[in-house]
Protein backbone atom coordinates (compact mmCIF):
# COMPACT_ATOMS: atom_id res chain seq x y z
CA UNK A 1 133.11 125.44 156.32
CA UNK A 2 135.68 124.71 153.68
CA UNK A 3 138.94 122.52 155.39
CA UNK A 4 142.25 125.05 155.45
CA UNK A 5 144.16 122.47 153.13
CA UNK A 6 141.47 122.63 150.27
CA UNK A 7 141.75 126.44 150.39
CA UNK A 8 146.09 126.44 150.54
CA UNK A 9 146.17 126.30 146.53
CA UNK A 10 143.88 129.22 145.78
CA UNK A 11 145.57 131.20 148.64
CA UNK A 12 149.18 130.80 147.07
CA UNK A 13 147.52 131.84 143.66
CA UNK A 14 145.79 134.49 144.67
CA UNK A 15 149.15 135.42 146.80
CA UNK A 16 150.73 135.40 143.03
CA UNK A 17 148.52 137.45 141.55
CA UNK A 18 148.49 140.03 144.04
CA UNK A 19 151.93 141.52 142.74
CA UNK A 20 151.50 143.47 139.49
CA UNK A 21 155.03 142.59 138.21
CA UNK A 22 153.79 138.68 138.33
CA UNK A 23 150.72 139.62 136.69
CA UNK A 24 152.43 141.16 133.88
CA UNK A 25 154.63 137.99 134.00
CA UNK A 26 151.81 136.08 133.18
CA UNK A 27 150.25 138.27 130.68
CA UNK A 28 153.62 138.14 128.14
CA UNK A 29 153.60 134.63 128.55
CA UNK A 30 149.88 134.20 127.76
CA UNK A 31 151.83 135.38 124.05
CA UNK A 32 154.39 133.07 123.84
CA UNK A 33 156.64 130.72 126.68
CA UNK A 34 159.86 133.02 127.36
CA UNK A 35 163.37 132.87 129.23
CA UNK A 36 164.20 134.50 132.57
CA UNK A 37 166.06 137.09 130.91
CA UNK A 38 163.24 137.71 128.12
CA UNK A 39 160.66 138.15 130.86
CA UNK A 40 162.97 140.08 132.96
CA UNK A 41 164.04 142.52 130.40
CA UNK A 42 160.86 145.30 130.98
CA UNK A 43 160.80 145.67 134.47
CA UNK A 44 164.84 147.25 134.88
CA UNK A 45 165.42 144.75 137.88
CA UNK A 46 168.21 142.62 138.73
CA UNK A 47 167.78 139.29 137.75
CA UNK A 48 168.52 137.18 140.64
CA UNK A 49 165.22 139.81 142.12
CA UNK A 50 163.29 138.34 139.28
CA UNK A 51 164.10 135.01 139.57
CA UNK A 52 162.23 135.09 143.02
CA UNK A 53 158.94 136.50 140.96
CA UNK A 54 159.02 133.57 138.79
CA UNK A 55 160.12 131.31 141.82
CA UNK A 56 156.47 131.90 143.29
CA UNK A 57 154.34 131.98 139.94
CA UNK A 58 155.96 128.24 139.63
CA UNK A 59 155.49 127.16 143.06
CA UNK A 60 151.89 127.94 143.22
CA UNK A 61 151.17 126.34 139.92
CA UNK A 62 150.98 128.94 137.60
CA UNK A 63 153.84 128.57 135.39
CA UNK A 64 156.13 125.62 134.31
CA UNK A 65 159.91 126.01 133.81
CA UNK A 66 161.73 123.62 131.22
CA UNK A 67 165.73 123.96 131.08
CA UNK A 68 166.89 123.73 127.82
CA UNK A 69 170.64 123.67 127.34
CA UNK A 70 171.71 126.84 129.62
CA UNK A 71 168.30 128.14 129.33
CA UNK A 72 165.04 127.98 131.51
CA UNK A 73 161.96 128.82 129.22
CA UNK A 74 158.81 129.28 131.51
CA UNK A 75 155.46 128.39 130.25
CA UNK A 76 152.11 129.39 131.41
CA UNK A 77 150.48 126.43 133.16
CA UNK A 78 146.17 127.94 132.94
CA UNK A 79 145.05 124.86 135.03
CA UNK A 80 145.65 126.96 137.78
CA UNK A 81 144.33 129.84 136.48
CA UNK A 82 141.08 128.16 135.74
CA UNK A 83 140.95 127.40 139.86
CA UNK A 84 140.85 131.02 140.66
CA UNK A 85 138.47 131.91 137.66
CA UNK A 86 136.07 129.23 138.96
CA UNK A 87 136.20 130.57 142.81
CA UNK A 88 135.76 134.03 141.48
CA UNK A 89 132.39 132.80 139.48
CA UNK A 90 130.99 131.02 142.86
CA UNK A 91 131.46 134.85 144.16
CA UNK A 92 130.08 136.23 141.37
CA UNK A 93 127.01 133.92 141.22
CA UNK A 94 126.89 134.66 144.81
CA UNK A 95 126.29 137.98 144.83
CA UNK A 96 124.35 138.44 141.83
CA UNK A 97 121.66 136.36 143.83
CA UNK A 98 122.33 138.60 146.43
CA UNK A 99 121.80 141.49 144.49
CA UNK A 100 118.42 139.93 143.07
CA UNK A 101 117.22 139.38 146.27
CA UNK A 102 117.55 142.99 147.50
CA UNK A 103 116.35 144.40 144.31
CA UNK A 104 112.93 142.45 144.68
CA UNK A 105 113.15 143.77 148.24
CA UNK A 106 113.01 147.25 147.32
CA UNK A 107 110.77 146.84 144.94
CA UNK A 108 108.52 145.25 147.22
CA UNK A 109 109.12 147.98 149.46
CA UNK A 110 107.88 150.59 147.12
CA UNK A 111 104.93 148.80 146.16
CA UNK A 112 103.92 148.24 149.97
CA UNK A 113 104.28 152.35 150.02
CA UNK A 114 102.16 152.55 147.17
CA UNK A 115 99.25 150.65 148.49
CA UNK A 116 99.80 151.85 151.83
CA UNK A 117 96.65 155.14 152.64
């Protein structure tokens, strides 16, 4: 069993990208970094609001902020995004072994029905 604190970042990102406004968040700045205001402008919500979305992208990891002059640009920070890839390919792998496993099963299966009189 994996220890609670090695599984706390993951959690938080996967608690990010659970919202579909912060997923969008992160798509635009996969383009380029932006301002609050830049990133804000699609979604029609009040800023302070949005401020809290890009609160929690930074606090798990996800993005960086940098103020410059009276302006926060955000940047997307992948390190993070490569943790949640990686645990998604252990599932992946996982299953897909899984899957190979009950395929030879029923294959085995049907043969045994085959050769059974």
């Amino acid at each position: 069993m994996v220890a609670t604190a090695a599984l706390e970042p993951i959690d938080t990102v996967f608690r990010a990208l659970a919202d579909p406004t912060r997923r969008r968040v992160l798509e635009r700045l996969s383009q380029s970094p932006a301002s609050a205001s830049e990133l804000a402008a699609p979604f029609g919500m009040a800023l302070p609001s949005f401020v809290e979305h890009l609160g929690v992208l930074e606090r798990c990891g996800l993005v960086s902020s940098q103020k410059a002059g009276r302006v926060r640009m955000y940047r997307l920070a992948p390190k993070r995004l490569r943790l949640a890839e990686e645990w998604l390919g252990r599932q992946r792998e996982l299953w897909e072994r899984r899957l190979d496993q009950l395929d030879e099963y029923v294959i085995q299966l049907k043969n045994d029905r085959k050769n059974t009189p």
